[in-house]
C-alpha atoms as a PDB file:
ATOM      1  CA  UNK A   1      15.175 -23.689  -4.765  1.00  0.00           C
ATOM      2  CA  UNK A   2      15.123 -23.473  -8.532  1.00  0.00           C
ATOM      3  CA  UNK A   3      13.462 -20.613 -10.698  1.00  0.00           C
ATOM      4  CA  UNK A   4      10.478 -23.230 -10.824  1.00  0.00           C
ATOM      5  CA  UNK A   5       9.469 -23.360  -7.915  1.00  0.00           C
ATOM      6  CA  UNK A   6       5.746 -21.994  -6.287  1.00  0.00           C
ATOM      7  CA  UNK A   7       7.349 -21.144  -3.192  1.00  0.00           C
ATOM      8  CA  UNK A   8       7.881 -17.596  -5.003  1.00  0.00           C
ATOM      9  CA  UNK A   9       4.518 -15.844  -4.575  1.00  0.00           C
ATOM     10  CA  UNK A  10       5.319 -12.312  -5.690  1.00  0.00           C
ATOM     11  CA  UNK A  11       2.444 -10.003  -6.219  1.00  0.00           C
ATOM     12  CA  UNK A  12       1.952  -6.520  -7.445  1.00  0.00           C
ATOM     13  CA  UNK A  13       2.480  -3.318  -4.319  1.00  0.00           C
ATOM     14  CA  UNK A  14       0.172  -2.047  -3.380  1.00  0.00           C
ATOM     15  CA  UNK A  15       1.106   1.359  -5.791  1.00  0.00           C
ATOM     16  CA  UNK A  16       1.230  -0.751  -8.986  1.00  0.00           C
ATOM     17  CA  UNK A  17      -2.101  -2.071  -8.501  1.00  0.00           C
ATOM     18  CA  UNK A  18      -3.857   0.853  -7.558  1.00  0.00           C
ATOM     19  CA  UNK A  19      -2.494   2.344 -10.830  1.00  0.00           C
ATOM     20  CA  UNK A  20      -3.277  -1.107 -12.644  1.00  0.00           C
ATOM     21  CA  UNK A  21      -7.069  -0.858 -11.511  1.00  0.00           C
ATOM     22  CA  UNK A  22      -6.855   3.067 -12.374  1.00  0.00           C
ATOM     23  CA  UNK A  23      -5.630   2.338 -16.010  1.00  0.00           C
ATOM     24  CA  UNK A  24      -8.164  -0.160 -17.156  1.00  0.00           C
ATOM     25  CA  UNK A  25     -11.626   1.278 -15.480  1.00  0.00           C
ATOM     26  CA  UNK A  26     -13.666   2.809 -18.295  1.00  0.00           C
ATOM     27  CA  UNK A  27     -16.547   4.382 -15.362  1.00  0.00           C
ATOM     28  CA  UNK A  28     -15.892   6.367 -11.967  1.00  0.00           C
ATOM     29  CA  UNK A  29     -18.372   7.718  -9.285  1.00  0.00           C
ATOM     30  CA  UNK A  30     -17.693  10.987  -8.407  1.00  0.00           C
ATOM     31  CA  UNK A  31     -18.974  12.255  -4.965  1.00  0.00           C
ATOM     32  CA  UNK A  32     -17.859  15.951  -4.358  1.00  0.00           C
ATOM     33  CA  UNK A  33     -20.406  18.366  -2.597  1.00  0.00           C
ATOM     34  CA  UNK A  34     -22.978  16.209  -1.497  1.00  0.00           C
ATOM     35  CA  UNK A  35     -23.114  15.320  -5.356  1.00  0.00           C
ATOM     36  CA  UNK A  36     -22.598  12.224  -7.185  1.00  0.00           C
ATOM     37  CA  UNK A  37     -22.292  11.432 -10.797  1.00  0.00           C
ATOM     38  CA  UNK A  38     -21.599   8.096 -12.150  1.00  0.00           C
ATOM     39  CA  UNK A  39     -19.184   8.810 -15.362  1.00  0.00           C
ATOM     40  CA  UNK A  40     -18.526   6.499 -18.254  1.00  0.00           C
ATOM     41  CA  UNK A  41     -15.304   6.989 -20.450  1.00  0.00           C
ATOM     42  CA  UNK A  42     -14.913  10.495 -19.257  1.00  0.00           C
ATOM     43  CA  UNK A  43     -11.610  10.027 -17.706  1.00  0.00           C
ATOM     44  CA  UNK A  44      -7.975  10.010 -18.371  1.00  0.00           C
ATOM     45  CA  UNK A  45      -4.606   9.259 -16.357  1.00  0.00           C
ATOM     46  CA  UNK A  46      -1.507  11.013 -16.409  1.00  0.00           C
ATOM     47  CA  UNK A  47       1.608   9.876 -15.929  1.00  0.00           C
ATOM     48  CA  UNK A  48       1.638  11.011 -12.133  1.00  0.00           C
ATOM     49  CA  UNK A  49      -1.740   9.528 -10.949  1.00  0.00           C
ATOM     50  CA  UNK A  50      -3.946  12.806 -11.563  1.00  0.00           C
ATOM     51  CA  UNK A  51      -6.791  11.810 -13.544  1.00  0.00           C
ATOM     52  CA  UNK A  52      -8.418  14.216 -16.025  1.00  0.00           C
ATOM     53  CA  UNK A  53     -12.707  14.264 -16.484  1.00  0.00           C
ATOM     54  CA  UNK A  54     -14.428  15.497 -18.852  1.00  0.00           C
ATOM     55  CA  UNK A  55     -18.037  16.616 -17.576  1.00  0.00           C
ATOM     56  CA  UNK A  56     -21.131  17.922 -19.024  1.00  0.00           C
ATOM     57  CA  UNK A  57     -21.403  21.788 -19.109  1.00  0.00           C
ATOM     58  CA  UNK A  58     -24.341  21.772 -16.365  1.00  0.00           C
ATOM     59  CA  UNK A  59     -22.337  19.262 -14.660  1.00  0.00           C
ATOM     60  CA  UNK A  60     -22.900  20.028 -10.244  1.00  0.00           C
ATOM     61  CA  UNK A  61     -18.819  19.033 -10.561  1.00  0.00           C
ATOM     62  CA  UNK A  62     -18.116  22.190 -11.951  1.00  0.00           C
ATOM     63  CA  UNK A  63     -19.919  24.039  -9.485  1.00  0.00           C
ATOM     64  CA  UNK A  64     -18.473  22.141  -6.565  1.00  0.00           C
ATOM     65  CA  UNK A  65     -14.751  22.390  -8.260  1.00  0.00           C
ATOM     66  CA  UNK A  66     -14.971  26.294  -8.715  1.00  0.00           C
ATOM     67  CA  UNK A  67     -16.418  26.837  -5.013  1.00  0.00           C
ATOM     68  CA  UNK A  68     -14.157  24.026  -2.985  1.00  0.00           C
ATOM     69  CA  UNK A  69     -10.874  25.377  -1.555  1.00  0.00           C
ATOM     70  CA  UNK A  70      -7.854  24.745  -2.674  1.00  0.00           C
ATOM     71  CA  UNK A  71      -5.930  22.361  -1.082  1.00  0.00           C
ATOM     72  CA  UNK A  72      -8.572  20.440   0.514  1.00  0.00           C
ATOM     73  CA  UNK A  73     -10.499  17.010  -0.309  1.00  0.00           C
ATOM     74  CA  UNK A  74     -13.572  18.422  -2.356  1.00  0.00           C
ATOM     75  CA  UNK A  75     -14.235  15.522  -4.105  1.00  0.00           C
ATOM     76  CA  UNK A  76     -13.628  11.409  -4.236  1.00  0.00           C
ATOM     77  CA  UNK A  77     -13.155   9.332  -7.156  1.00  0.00           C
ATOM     78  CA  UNK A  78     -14.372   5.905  -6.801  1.00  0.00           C
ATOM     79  CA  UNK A  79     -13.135   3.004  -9.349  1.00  0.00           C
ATOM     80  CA  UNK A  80     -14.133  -0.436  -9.286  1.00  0.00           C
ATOM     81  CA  UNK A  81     -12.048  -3.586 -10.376  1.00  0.00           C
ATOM     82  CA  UNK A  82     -14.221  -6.047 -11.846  1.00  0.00           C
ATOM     83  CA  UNK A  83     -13.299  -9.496 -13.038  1.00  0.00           C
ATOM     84  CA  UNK A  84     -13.742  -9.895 -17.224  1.00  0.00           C
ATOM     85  CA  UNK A  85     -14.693 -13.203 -16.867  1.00  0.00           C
ATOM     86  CA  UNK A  86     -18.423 -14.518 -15.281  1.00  0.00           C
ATOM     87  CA  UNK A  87     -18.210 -15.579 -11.470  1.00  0.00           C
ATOM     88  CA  UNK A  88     -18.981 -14.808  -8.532  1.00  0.00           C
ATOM     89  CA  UNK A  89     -18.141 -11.489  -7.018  1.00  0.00           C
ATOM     90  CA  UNK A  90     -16.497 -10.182  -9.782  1.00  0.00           C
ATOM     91  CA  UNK A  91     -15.623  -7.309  -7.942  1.00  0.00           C
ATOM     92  CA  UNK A  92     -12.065  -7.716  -7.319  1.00  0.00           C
ATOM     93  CA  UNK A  93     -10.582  -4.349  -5.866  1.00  0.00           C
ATOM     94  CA  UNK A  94     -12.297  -0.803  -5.026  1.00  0.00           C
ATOM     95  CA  UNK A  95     -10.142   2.554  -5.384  1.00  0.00           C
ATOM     96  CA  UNK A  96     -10.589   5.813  -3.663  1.00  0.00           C
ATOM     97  CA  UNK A  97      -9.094   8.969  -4.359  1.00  0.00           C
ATOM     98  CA  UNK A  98      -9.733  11.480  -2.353  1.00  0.00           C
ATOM     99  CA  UNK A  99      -8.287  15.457  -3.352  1.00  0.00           C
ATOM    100  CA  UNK A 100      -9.418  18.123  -5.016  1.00  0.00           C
ATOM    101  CA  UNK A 101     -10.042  19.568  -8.743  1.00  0.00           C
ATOM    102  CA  UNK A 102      -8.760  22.371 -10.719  1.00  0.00           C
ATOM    103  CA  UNK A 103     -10.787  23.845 -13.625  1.00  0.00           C
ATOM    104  CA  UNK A 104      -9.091  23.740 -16.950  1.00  0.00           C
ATOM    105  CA  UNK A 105     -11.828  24.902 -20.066  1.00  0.00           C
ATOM    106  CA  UNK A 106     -14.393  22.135 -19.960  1.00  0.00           C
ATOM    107  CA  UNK A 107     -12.291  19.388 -18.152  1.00  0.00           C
ATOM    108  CA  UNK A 108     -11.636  18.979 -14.347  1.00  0.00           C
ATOM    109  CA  UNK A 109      -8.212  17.859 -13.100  1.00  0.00           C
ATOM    110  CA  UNK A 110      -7.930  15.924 -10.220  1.00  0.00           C
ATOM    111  CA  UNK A 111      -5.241  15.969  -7.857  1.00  0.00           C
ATOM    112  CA  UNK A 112      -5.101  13.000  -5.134  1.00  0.00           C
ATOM    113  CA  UNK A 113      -4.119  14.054  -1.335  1.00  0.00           C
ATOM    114  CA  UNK A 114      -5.535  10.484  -0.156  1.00  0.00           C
ATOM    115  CA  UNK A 115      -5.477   6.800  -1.950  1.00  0.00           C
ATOM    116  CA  UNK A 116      -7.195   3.840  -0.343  1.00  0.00           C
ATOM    117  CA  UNK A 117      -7.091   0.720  -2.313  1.00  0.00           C
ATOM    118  CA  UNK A 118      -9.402  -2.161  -0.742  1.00  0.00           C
ATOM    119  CA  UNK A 119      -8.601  -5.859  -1.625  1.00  0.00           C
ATOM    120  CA  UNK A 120     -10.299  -8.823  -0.157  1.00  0.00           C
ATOM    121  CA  UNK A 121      -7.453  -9.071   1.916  1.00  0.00           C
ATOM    122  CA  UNK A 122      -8.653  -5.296   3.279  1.00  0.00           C
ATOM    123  CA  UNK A 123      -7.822  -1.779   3.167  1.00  0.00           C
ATOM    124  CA  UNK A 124      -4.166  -0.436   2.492  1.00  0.00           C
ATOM    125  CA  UNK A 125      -3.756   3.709   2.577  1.00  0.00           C
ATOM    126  CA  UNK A 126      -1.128   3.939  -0.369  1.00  0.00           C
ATOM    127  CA  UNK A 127       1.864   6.349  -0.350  1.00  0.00           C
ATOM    128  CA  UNK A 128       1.235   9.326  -2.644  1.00  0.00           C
ATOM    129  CA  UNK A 129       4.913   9.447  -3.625  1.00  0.00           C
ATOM    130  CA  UNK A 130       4.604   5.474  -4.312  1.00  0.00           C
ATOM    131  CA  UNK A 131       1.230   6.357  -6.487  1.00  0.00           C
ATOM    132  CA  UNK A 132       2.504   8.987  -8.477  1.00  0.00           C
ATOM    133  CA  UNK A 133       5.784   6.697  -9.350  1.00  0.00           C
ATOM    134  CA  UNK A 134       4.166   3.693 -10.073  1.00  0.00           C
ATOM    135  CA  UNK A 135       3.094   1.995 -13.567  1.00  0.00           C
ATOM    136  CA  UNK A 136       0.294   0.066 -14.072  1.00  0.00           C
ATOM    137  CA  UNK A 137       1.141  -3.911 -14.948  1.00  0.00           C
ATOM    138  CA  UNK A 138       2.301  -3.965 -18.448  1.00  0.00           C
ATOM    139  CA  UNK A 139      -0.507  -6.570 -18.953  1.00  0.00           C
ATOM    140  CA  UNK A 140      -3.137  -4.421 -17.570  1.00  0.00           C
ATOM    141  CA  UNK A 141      -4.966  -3.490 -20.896  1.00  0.00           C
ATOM    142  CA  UNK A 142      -5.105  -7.181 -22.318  1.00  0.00           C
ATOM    143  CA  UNK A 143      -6.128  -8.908 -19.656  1.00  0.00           C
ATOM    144  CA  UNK A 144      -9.772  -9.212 -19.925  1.00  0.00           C
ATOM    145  CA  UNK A 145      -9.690 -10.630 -23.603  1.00  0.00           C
ATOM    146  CA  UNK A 146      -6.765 -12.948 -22.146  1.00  0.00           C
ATOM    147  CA  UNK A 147      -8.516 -14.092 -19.578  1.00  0.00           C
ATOM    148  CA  UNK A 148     -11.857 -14.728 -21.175  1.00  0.00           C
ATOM    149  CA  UNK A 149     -10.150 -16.197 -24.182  1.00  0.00           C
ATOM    150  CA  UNK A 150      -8.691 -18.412 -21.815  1.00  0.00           C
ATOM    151  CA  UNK A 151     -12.057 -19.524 -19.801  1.00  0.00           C
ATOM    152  CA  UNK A 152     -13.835 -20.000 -23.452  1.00  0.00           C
ATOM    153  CA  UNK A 153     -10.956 -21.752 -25.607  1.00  0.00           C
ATOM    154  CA  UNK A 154      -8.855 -23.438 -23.190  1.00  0.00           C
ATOM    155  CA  UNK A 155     -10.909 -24.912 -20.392  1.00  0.00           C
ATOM    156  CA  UNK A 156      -9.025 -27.974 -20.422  1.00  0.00           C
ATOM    157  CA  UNK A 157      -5.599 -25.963 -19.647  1.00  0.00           C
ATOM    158  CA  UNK A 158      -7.305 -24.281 -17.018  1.00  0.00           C
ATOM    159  CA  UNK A 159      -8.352 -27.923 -15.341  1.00  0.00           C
ATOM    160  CA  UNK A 160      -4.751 -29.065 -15.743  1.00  0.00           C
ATOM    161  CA  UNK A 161      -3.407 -25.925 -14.268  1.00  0.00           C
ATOM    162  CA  UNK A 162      -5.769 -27.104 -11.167  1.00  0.00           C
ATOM    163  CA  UNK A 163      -2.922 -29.975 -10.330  1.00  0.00           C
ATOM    164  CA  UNK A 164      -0.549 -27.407  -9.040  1.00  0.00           C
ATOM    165  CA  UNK A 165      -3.324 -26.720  -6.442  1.00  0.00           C
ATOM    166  CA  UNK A 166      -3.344 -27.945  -2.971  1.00  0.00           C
ATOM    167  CA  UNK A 167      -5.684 -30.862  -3.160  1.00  0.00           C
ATOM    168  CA  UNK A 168      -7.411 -29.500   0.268  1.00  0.00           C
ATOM    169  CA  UNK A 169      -8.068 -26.113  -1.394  1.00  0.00           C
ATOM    170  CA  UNK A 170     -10.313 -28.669  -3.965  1.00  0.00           C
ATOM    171  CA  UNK A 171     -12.408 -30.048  -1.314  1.00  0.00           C
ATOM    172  CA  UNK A 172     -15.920 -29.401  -3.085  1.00  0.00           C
ATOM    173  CA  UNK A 173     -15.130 -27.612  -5.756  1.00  0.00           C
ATOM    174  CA  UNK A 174     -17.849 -27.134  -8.839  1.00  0.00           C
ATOM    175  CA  UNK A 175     -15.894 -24.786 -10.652  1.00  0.00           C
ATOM    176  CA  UNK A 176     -12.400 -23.518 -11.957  1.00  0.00           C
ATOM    177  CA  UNK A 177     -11.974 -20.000 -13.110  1.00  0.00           C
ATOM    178  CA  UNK A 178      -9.252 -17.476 -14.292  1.00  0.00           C
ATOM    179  CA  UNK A 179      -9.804 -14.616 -12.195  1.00  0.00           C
ATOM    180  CA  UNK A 180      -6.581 -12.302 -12.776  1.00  0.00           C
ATOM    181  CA  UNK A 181      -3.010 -12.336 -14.108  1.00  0.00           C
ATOM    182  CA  UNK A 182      -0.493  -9.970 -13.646  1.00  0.00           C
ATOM    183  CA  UNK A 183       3.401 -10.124 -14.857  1.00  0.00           C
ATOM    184  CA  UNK A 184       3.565 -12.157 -11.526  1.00  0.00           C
ATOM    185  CA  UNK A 185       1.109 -14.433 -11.498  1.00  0.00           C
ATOM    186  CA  UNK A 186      -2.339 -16.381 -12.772  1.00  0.00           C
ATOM    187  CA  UNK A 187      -5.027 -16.645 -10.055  1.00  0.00           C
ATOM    188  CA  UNK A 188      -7.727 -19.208 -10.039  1.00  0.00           C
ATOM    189  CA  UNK A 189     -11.253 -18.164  -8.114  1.00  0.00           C
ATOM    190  CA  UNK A 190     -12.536 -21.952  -6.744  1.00  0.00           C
ATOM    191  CA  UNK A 191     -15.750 -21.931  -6.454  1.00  0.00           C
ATOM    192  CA  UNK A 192     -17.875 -24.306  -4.329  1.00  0.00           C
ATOM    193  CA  UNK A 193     -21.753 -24.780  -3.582  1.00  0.00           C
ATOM    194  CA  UNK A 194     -22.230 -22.050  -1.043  1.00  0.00           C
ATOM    195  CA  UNK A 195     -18.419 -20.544  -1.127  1.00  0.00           C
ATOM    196  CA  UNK A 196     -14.902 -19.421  -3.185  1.00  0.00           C
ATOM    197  CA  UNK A 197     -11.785 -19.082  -2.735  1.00  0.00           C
ATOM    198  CA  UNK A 198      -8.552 -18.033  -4.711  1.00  0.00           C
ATOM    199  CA  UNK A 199      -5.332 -19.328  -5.255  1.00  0.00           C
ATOM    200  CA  UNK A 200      -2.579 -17.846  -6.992  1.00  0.00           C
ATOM    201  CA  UNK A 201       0.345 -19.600  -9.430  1.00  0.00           C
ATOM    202  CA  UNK A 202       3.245 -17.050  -9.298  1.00  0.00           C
ATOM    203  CA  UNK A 203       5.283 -17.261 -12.706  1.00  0.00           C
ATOM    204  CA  UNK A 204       9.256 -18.201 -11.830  1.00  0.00           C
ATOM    205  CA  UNK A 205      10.022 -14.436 -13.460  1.00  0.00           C
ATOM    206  CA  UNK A 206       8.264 -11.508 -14.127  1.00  0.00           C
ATOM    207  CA  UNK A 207       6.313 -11.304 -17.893  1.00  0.00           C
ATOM    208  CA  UNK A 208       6.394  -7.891 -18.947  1.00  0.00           C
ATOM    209  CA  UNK A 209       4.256  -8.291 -22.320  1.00  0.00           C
ATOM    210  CA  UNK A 210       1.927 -10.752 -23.862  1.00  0.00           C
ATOM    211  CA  UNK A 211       4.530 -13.095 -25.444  1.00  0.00           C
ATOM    212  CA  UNK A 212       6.298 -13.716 -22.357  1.00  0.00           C
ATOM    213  CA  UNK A 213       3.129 -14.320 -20.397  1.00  0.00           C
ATOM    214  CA  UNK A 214       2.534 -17.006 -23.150  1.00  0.00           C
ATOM    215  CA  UNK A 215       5.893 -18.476 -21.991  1.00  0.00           C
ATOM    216  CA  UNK A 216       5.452 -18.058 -18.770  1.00  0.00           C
ATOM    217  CA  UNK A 217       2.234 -20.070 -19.281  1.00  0.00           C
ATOM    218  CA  UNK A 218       3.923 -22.976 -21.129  1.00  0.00           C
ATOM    219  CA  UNK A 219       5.676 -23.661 -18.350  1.00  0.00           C
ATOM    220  CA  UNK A 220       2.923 -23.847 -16.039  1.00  0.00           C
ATOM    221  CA  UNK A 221       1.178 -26.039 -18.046  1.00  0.00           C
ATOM    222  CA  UNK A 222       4.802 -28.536 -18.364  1.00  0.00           C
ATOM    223  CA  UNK A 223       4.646 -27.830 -14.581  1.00  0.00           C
ATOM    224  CA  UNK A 224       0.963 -29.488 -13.986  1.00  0.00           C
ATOM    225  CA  UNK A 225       1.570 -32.168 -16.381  1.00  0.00           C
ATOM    226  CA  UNK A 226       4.479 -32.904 -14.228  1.00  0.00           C
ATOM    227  CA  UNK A 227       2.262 -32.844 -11.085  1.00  0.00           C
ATOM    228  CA  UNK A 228       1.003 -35.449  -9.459  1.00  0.00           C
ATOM    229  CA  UNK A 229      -2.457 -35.754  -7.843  1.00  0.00           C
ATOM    230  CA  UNK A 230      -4.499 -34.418 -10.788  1.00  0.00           C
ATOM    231  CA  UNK A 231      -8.027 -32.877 -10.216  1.00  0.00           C
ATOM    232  CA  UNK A 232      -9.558 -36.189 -11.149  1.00  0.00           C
ATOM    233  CA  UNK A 233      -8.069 -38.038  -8.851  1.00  0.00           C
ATOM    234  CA  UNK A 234      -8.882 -35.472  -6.147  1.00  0.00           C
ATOM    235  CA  UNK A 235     -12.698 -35.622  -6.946  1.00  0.00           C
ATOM    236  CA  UNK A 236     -12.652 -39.544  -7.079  1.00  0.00           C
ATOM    237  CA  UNK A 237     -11.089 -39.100  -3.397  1.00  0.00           C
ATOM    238  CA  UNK A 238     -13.652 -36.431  -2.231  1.00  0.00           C
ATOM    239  CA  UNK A 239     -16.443 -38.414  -3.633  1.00  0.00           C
ATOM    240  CA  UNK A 240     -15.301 -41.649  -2.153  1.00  0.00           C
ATOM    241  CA  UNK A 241     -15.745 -39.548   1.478  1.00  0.00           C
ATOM    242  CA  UNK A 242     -19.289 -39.248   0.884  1.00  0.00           C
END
């Protein structure tokens, strides 16, 4: 098939978006000695996956870091991926790390022995080698101003985009959202009266910054208005079955 077609429905691994969902949190939870702290834009990422927090100076972390052995799980990190743009369950991935911390002055440096990324799809265990390898998506950092620019400004692109949707996957739909992109792909959340569901439109090639995504997008867009079957037609059908 050509470079066009949606048969190609390439997503991020399972590393590259546990490092994608580590690289734009701004809060963690923190649970290490029967302790739990929720942090807000006290952490940083290295380039391997070990994430530096800063903490208070009466912080229980400290405590727990200086006392827990080395080498063993003293502590889990818990991030949360959460969808920029209003919907329902916005929450679109959890991340654990599991390890242990090493004091350094005032900060804590974490060290992961165990990752566990949860989609909706379910729970993967990710490779540490994989982890401390991966990148995040290069579009990881604009995404929530791209996607909520493109729910406020361009509602009507996001309705045409709709015609490259299975009409089934329409039945009773009230509303069209952006819920993610990625260098692969836009997803759309559906949502219906009492339900959702996604639905992903993989790009024919990879973007790896903003202008190409807005290529990539153009040809979506030539690709729906090349589609037959447009949304409108599938609601006159659905309410013609009532």
């Amino acid at each position: 098939m050509g470079d066009d077609s949606h048969s190609w429905t390439a997503a991020p691994a399972a590393a590259e978006r546990a490092r994608s969902v580590l690289a734009a949190a701004w809060s963690c939870s923190v649970t290490a000695e029967g302790t739990r702290e929720e942090l807000v834009g006290a952490h940083t990422v290295a380039e391997d996956g070990r994430v530096t927090v800063a903490v208070p100076e009466d912080s229980a972390l400290l405590g727990a870091a200086i006392c827990a052995p080395r080498g063993e799980p003293s502590a889990v990190l818990e991030f949360a991926d959460v969808a920029p743009v209003p919907l329902r369950s916005r929450i679109r991935a959890r991340l654990w790390l599991a390890g242990w911390f090493a004091v350094q002055e005032d900060r804590l440096v974490f060290t992961p022995t165990r990752v566990v990324l949860r989609r909706p799809a379910g729970a993967v265990v990710v490779d540490l080698d994989e982890f401390a390898a991966a990148e995040p998506d290069p579009l990881t950092t604009a995404e929530a101003r791209l996607l909520t620019h493109l729910a406020d400004c361009h509602a009507d692109a996001v309705e045409r985009l709709t015609r490259l949707v299975e009409p089934d996957s329409l039945h009773g739909a009230v509303r069209v959202q952006p819920l993610a992109v990625d260098r692969h792909g836009l997803t759309l959340r559906i949502e219906r009266a009492r339900a959702h569901g996604d639905v992903r439109l993989a790009f024919h090639r990879p973007a790896d910054d903003v202008a190409q995504l807005t290529e990539r997008m153009h040809v979506l867009l030539g690709q729906a208005a090349a589609a037959s079957c447009p949304r409108a037609l599938q609601r006159q059908r659905t309410d013609g079955d009532r």
